[in-house]
PDB file of N, CA and C in Angstrom:
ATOM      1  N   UNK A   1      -1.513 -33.054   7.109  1.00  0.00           N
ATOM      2  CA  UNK A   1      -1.765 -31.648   6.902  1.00  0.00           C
ATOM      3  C   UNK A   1      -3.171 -31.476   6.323  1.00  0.00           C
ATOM      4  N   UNK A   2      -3.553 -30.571   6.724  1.00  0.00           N
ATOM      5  CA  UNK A   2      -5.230 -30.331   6.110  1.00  0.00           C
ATOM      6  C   UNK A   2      -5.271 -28.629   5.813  1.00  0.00           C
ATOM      7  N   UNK A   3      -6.381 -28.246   5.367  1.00  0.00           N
ATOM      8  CA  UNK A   3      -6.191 -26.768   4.835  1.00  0.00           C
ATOM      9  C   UNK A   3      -7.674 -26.216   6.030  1.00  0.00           C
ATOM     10  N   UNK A   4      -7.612 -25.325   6.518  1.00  0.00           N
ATOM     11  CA  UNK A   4      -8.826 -24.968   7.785  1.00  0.00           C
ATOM     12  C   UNK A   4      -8.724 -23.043   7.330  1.00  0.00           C
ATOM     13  N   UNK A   5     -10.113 -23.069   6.731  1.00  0.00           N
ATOM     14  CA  UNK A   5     -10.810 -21.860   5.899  1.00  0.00           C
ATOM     15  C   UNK A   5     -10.529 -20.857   7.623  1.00  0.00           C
ATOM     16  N   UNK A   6      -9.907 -19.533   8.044  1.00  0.00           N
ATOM     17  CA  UNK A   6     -10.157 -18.784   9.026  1.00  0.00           C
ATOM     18  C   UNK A   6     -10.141 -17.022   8.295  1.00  0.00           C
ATOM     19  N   UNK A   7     -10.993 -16.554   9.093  1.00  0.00           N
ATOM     20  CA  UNK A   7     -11.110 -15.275   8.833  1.00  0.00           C
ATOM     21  C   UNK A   7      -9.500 -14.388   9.523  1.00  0.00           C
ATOM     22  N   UNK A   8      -9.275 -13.806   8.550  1.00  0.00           N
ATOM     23  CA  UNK A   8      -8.166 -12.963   8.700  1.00  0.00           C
ATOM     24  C   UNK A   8      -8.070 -11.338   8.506  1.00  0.00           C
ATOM     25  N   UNK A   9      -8.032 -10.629   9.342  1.00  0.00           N
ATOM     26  CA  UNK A   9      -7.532  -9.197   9.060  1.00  0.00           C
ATOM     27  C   UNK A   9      -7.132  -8.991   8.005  1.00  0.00           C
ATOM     28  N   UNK A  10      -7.197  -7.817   7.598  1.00  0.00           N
ATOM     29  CA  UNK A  10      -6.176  -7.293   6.140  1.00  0.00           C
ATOM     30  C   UNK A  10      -6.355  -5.682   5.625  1.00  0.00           C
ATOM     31  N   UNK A  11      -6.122  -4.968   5.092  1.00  0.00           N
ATOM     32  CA  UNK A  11      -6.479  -3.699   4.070  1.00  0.00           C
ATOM     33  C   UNK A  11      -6.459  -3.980   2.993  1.00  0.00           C
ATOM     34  N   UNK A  12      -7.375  -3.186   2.449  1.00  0.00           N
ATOM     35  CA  UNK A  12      -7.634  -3.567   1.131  1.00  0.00           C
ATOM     36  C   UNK A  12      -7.192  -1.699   0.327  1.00  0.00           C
ATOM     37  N   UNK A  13      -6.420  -2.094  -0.554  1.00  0.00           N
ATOM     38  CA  UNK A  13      -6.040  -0.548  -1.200  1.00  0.00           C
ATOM     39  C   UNK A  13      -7.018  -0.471  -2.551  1.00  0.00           C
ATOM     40  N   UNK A  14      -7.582   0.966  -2.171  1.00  0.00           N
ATOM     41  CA  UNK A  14      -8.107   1.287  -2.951  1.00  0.00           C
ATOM     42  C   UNK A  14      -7.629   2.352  -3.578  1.00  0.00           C
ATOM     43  N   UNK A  15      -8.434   2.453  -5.304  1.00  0.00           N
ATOM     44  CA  UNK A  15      -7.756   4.277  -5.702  1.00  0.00           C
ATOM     45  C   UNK A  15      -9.226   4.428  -6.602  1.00  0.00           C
ATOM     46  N   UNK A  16      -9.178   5.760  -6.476  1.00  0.00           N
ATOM     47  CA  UNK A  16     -10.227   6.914  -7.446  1.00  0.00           C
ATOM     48  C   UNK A  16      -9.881   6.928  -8.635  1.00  0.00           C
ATOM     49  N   UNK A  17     -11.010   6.916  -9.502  1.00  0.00           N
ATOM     50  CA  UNK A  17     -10.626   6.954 -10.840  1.00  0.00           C
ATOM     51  C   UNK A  17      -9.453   8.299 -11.178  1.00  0.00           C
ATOM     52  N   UNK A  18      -9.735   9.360 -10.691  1.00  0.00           N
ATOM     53  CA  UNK A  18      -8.984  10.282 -10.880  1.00  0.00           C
ATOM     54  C   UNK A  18      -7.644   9.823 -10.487  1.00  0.00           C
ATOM     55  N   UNK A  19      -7.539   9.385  -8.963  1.00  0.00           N
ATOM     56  CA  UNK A  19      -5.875   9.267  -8.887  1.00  0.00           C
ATOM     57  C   UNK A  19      -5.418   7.912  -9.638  1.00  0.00           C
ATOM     58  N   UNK A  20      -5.883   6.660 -10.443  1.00  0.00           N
ATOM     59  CA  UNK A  20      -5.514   5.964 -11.179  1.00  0.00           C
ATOM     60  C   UNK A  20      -4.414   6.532 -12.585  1.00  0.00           C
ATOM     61  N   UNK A  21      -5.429   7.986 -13.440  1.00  0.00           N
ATOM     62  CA  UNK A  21      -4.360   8.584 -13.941  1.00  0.00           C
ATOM     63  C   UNK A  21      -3.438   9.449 -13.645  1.00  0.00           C
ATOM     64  N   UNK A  22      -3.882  10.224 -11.827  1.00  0.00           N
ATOM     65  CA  UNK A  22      -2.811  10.787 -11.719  1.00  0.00           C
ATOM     66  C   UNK A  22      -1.559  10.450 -11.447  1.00  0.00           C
ATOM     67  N   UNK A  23      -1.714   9.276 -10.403  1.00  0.00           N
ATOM     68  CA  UNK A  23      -0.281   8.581  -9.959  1.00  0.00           C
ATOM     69  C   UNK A  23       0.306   8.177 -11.202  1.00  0.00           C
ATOM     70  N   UNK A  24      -0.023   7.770 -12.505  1.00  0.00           N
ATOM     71  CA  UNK A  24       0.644   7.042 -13.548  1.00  0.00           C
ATOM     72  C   UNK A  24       2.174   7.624 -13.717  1.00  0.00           C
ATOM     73  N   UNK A  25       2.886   7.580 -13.497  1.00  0.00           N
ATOM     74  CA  UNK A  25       4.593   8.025 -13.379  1.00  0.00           C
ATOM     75  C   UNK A  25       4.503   8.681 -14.566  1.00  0.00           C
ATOM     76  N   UNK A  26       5.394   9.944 -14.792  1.00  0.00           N
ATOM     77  CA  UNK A  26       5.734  10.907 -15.470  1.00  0.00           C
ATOM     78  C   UNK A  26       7.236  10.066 -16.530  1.00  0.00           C
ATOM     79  N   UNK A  27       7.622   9.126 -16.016  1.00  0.00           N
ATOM     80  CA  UNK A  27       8.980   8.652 -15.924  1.00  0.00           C
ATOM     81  C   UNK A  27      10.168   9.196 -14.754  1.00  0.00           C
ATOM     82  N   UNK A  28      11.037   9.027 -15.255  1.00  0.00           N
ATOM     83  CA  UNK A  28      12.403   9.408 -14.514  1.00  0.00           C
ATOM     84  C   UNK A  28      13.207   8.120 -13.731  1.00  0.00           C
ATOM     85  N   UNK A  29      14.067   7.808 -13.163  1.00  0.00           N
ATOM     86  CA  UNK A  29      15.007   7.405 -12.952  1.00  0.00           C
ATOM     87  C   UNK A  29      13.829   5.837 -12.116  1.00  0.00           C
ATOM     88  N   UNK A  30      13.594   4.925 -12.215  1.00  0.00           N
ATOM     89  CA  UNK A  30      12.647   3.555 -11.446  1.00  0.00           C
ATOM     90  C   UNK A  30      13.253   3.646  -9.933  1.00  0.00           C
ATOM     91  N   UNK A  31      12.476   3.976  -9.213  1.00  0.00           N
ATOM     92  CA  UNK A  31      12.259   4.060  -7.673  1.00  0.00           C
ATOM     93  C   UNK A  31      13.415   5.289  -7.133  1.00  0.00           C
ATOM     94  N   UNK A  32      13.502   6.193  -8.003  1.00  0.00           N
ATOM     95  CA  UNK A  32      13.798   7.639  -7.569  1.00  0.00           C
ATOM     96  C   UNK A  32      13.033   8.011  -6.387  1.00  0.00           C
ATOM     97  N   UNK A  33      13.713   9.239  -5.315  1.00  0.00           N
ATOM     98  CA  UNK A  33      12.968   9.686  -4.613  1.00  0.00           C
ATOM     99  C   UNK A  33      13.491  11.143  -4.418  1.00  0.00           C
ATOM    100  N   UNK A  34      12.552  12.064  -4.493  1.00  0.00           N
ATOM    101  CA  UNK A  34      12.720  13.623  -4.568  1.00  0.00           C
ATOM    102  C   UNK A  34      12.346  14.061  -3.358  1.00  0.00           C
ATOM    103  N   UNK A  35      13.201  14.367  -2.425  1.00  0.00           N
ATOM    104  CA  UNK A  35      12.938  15.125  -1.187  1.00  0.00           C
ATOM    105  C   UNK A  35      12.212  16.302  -1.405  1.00  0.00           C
ATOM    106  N   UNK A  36      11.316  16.989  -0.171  1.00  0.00           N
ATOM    107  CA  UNK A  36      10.724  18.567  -0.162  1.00  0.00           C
ATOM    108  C   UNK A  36      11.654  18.471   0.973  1.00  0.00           C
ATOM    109  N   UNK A  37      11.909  18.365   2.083  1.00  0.00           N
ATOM    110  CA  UNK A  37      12.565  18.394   3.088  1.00  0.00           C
ATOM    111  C   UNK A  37      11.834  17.300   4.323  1.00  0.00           C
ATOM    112  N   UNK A  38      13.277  17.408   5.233  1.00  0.00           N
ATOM    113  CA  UNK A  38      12.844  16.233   5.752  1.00  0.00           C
ATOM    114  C   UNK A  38      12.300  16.104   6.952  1.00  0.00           C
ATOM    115  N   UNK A  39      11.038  17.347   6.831  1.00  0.00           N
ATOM    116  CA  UNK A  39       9.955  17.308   7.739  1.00  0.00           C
ATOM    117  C   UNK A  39       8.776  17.088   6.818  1.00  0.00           C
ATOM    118  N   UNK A  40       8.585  17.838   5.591  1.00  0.00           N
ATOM    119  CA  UNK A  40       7.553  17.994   4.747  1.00  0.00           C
ATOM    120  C   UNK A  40       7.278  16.662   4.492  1.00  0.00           C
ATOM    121  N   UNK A  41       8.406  15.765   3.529  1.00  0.00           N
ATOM    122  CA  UNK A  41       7.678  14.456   2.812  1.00  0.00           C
ATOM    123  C   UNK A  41       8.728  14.485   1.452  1.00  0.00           C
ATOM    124  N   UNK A  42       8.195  14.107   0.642  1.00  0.00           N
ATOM    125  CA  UNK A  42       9.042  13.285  -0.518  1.00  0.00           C
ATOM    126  C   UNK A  42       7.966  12.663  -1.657  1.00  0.00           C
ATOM    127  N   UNK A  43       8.364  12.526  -2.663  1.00  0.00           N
ATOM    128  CA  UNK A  43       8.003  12.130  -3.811  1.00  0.00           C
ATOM    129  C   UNK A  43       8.795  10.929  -4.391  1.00  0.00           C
ATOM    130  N   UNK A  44       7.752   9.567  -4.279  1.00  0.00           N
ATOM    131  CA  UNK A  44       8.351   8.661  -5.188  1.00  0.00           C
ATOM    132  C   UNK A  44       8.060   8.572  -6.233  1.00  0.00           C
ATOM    133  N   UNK A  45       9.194   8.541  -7.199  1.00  0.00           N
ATOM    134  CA  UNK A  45       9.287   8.540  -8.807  1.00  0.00           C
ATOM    135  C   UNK A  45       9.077   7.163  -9.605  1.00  0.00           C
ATOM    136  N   UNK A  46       8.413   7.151 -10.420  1.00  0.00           N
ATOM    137  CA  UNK A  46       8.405   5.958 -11.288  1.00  0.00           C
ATOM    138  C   UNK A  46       8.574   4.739 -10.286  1.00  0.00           C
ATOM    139  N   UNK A  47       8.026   4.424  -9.710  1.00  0.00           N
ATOM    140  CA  UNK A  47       7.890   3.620  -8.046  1.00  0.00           C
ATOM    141  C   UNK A  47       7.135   2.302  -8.067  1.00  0.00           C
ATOM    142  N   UNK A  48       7.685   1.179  -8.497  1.00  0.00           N
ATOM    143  CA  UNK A  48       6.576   0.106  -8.528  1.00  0.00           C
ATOM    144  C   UNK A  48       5.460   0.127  -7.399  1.00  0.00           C
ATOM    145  N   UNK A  49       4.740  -0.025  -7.596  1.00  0.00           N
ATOM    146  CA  UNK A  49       3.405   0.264  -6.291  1.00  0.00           C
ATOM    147  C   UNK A  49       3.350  -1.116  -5.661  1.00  0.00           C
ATOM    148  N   UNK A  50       3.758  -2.367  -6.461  1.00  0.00           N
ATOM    149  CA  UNK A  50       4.271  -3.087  -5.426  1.00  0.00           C
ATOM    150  C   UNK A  50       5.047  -3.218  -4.091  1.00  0.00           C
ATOM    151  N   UNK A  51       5.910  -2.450  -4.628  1.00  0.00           N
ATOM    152  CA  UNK A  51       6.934  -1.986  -3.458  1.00  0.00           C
ATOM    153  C   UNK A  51       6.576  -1.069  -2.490  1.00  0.00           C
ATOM    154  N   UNK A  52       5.417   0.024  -2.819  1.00  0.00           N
ATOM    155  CA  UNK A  52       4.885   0.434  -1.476  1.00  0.00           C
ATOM    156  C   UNK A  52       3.881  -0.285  -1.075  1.00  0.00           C
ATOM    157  N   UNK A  53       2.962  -1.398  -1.285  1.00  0.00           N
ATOM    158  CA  UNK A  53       2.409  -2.330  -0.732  1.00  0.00           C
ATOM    159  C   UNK A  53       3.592  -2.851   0.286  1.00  0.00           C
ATOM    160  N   UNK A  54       4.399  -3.748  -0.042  1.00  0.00           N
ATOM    161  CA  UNK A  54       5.169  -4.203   0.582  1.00  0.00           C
ATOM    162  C   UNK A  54       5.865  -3.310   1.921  1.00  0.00           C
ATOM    163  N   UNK A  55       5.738  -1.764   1.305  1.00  0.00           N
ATOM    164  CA  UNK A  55       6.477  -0.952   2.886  1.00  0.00           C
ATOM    165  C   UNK A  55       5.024  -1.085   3.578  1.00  0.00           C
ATOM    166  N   UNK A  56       4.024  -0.843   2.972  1.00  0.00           N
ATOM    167  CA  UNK A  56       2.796  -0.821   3.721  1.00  0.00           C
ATOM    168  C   UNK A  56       2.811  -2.039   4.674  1.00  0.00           C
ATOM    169  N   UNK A  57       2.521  -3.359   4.258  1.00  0.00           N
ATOM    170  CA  UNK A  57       2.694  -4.090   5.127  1.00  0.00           C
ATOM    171  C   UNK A  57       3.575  -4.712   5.990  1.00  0.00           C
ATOM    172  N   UNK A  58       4.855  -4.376   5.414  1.00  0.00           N
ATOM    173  CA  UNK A  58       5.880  -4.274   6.828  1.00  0.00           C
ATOM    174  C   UNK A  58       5.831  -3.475   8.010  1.00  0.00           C
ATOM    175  N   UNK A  59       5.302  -2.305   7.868  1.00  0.00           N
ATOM    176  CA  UNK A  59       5.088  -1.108   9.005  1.00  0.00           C
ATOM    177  C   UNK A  59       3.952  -1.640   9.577  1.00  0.00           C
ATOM    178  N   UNK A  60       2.699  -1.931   8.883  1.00  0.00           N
ATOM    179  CA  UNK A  60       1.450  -2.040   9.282  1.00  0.00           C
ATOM    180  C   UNK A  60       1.450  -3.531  10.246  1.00  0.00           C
ATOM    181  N   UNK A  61       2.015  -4.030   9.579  1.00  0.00           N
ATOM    182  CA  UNK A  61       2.006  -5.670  10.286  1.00  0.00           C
ATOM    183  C   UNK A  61       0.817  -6.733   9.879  1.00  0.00           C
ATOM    184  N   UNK A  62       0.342  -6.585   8.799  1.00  0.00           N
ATOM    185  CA  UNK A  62      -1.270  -6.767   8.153  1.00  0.00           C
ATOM    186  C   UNK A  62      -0.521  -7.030   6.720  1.00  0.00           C
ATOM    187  N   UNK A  63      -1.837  -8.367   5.824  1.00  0.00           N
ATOM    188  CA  UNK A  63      -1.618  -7.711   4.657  1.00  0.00           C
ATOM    189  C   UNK A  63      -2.239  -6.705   4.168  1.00  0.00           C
ATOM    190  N   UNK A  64      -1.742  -6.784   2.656  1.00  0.00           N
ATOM    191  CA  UNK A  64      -2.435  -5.387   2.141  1.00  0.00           C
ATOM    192  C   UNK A  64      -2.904  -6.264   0.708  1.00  0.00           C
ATOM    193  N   UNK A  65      -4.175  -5.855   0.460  1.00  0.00           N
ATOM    194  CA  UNK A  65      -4.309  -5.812  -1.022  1.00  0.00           C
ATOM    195  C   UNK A  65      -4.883  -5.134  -2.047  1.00  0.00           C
ATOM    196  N   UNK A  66      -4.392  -5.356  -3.301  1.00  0.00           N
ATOM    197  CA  UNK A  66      -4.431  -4.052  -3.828  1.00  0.00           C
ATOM    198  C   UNK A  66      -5.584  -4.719  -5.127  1.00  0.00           C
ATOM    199  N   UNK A  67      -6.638  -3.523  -4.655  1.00  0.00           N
ATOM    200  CA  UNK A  67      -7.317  -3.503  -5.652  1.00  0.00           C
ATOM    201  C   UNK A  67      -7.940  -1.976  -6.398  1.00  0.00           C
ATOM    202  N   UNK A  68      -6.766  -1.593  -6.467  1.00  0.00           N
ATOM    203  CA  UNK A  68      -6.660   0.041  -7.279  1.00  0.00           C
ATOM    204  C   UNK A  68      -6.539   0.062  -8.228  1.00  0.00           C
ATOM    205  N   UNK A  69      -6.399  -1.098  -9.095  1.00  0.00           N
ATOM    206  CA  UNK A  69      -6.095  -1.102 -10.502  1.00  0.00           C
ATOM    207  C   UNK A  69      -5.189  -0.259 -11.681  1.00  0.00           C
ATOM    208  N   UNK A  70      -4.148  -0.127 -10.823  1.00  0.00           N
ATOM    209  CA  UNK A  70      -3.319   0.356 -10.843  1.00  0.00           C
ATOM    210  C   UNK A  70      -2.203  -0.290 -11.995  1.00  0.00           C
ATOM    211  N   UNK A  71      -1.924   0.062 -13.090  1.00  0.00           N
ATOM    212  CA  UNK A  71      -0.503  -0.862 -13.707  1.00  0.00           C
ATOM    213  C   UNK A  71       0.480  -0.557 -13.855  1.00  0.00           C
ATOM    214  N   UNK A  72       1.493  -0.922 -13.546  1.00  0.00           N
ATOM    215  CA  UNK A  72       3.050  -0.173 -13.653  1.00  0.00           C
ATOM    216  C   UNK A  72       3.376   0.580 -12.432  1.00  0.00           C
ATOM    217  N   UNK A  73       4.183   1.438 -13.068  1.00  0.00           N
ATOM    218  CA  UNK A  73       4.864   2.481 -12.079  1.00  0.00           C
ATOM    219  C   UNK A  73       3.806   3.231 -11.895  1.00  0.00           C
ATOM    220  N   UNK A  74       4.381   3.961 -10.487  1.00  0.00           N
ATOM    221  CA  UNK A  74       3.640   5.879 -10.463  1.00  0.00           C
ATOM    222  C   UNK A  74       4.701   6.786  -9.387  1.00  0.00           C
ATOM    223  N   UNK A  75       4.189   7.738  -9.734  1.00  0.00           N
ATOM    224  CA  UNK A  75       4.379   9.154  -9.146  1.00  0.00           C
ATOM    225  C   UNK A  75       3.962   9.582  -8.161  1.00  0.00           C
ATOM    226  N   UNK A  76       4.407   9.313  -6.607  1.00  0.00           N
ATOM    227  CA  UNK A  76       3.358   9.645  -5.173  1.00  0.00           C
ATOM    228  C   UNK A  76       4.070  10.917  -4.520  1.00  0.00           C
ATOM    229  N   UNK A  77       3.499  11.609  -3.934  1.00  0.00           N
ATOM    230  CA  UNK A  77       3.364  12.568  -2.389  1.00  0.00           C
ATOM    231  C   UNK A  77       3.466  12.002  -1.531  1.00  0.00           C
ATOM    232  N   UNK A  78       4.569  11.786  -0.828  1.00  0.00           N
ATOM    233  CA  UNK A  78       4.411  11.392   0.628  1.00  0.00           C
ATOM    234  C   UNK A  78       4.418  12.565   1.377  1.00  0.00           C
ATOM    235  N   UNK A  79       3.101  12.688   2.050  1.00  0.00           N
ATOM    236  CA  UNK A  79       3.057  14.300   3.011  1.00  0.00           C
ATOM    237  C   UNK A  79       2.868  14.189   4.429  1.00  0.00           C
ATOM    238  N   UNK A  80       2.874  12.567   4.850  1.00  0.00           N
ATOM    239  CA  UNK A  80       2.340  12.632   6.266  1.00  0.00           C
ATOM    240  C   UNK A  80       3.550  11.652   6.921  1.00  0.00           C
ATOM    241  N   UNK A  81       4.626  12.272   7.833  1.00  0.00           N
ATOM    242  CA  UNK A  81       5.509  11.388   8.468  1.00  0.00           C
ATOM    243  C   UNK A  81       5.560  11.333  10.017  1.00  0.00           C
ATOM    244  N   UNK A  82       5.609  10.068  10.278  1.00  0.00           N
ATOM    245  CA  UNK A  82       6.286   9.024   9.606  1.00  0.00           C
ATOM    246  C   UNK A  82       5.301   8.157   9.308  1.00  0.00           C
ATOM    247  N   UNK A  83       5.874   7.269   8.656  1.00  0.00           N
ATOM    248  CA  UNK A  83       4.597   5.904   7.999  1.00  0.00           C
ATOM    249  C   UNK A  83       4.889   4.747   8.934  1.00  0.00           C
ATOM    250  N   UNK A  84       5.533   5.120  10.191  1.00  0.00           N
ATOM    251  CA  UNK A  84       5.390   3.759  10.974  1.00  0.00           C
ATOM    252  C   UNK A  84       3.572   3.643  11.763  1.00  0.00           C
ATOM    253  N   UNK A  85       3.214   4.569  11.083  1.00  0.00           N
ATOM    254  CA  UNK A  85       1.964   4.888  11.846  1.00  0.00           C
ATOM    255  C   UNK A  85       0.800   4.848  10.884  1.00  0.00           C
ATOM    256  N   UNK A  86      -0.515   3.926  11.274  1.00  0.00           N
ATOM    257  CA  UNK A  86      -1.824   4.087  10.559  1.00  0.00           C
ATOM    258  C   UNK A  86      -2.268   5.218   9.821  1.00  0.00           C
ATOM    259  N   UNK A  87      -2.134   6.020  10.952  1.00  0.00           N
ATOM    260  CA  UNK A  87      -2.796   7.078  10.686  1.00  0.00           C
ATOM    261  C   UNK A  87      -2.232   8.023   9.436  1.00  0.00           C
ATOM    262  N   UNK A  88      -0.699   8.102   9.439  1.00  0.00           N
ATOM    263  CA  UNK A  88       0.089   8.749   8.836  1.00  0.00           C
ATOM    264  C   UNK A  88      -0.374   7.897   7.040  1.00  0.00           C
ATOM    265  N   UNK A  89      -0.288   6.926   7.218  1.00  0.00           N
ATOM    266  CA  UNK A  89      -0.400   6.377   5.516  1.00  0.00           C
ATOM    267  C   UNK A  89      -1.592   6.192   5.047  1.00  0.00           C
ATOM    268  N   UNK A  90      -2.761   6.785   6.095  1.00  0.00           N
ATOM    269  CA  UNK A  90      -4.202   7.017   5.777  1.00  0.00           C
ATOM    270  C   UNK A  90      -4.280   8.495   4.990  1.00  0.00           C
ATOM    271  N   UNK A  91      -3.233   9.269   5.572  1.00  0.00           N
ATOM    272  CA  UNK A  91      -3.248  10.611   5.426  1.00  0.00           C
ATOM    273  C   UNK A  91      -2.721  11.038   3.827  1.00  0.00           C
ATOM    274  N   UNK A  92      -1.612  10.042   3.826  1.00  0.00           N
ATOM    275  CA  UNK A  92      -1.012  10.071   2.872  1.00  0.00           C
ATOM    276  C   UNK A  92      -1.448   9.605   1.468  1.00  0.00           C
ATOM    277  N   UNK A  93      -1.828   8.292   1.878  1.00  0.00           N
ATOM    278  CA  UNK A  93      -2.963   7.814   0.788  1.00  0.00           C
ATOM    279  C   UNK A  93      -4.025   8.362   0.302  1.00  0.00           C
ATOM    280  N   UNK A  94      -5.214   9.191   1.308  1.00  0.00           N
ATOM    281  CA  UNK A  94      -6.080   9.867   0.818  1.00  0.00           C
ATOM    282  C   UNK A  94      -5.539  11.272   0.261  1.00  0.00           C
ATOM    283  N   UNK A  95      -4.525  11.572   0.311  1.00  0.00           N
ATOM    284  CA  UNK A  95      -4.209  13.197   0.052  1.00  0.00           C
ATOM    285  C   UNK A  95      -4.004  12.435  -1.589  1.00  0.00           C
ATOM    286  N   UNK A  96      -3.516  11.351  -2.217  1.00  0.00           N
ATOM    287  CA  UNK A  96      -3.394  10.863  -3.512  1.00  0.00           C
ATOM    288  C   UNK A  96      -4.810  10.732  -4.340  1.00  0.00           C
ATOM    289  N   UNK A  97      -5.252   9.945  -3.693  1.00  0.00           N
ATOM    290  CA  UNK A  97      -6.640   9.421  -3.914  1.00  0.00           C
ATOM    291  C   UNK A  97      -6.837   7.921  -4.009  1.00  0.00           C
ATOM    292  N   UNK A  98      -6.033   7.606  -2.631  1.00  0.00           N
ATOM    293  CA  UNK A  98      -5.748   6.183  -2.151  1.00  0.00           C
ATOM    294  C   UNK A  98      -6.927   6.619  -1.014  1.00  0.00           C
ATOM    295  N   UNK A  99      -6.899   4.765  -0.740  1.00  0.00           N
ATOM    296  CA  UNK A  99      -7.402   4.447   0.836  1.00  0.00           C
ATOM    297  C   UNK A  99      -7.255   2.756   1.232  1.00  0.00           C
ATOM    298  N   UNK A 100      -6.973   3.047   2.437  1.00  0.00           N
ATOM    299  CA  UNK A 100      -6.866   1.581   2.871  1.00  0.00           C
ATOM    300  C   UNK A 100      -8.164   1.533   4.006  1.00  0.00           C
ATOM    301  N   UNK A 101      -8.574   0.372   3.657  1.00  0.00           N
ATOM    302  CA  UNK A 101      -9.896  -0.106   4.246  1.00  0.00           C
ATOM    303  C   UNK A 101      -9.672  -1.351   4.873  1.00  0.00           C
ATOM    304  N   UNK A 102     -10.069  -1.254   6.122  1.00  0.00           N
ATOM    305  CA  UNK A 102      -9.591  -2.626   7.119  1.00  0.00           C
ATOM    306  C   UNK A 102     -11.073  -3.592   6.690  1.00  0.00           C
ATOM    307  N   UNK A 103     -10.369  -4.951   6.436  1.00  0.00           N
ATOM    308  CA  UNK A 103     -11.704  -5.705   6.472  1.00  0.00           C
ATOM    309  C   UNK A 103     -11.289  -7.039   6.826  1.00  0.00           C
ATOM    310  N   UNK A 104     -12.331  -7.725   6.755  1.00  0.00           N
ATOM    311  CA  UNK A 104     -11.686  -9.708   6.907  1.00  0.00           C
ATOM    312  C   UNK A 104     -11.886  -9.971   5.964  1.00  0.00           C
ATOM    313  N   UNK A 105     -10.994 -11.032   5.569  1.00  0.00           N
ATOM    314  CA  UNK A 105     -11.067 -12.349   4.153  1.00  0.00           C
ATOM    315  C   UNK A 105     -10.800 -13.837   4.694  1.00  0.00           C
ATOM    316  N   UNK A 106     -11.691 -14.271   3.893  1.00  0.00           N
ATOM    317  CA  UNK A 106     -11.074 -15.532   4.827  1.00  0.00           C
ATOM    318  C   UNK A 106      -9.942 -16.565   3.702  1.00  0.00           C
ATOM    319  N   UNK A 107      -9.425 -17.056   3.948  1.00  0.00           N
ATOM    320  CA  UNK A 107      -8.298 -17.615   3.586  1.00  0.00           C
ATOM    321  C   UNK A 107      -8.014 -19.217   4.422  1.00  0.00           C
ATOM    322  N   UNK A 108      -7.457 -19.855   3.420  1.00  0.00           N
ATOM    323  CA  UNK A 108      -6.892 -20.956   3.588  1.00  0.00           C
ATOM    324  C   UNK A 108      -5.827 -21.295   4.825  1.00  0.00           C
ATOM    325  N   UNK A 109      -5.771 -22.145   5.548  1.00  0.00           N
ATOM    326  CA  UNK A 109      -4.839 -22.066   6.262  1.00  0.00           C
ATOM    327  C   UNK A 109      -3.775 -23.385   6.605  1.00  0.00           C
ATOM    328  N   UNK A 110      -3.157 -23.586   6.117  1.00  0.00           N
ATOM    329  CA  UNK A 110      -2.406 -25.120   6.244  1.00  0.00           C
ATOM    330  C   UNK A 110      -2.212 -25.464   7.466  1.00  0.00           C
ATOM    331  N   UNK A 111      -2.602 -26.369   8.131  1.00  0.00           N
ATOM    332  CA  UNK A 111      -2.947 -26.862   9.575  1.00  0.00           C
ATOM    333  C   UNK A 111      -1.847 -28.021   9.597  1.00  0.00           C
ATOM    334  N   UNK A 112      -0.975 -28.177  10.725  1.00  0.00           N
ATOM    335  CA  UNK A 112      -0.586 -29.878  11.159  1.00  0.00           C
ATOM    336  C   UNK A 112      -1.594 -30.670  11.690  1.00  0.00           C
ATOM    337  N   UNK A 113      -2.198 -31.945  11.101  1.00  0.00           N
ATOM    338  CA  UNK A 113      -2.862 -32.228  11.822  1.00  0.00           C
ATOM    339  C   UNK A 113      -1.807 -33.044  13.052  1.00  0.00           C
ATOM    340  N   UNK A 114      -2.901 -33.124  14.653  1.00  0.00           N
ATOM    341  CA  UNK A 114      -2.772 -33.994  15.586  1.00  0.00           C
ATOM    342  C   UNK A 114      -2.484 -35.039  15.576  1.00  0.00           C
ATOM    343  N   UNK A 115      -1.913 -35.773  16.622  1.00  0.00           N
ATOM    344  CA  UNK A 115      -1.310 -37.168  15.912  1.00  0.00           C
ATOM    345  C   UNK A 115      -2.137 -37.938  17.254  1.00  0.00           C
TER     346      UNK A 115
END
């Protein structure tokens, strides 16, 4: 086995100083979710932001990483559906004062070697 450096796709999450304190969770119930209706969107409550990384990159098919500096829980708007779509969690993210930014990183890659 050997390790072979390749450039890889990814997003990188970003946040605005402003939405750093706005998302900060109000409290309430840890990964609550408050419907507007179920065309409008929804509000996640006290919401590890891990865990929407993780929906992020299940839908997206990419990683994601987060460098929003973000700690703990927060408080989001989801206003753009559905999130099986780019575009929709671009929408959604910037209406917060998120953004995901496509870039390459390169990364390690554990190789079999040939025999």
């Amino acid at each position: 086995m050997r390790v072979q450096v390749k450039k890889i796709l990814c997003y990188k999450l970003v946040a605005t100083d402003e939405a750093r304190e706005k998302l900060r969770t109000k409290g309430g119930p840890v990964g609550s979710i408050n419907f507007f209706s179920a065309q409008a969107g929804f509000t996640m409550v006290n919401h590890p932001l891990t865990a929407l990384i993780n929906d992020m990159e299940l839908t997206l098919q990419l990683p994601v990483i987060n460098e929003t500096r973000i700690e703990g829980n927060i408080d989001l708007d989801i206003v753009s559906l559905p999130l099986s779509r780019l575009r929709n969690w671009q929408l959604t993210l910037r209406a917060n004062g998120l953004d995901l930014i496509c870039m390459e990183v390169e990364r390690g890659i554990l190789m079999e070697e040939e025999a």
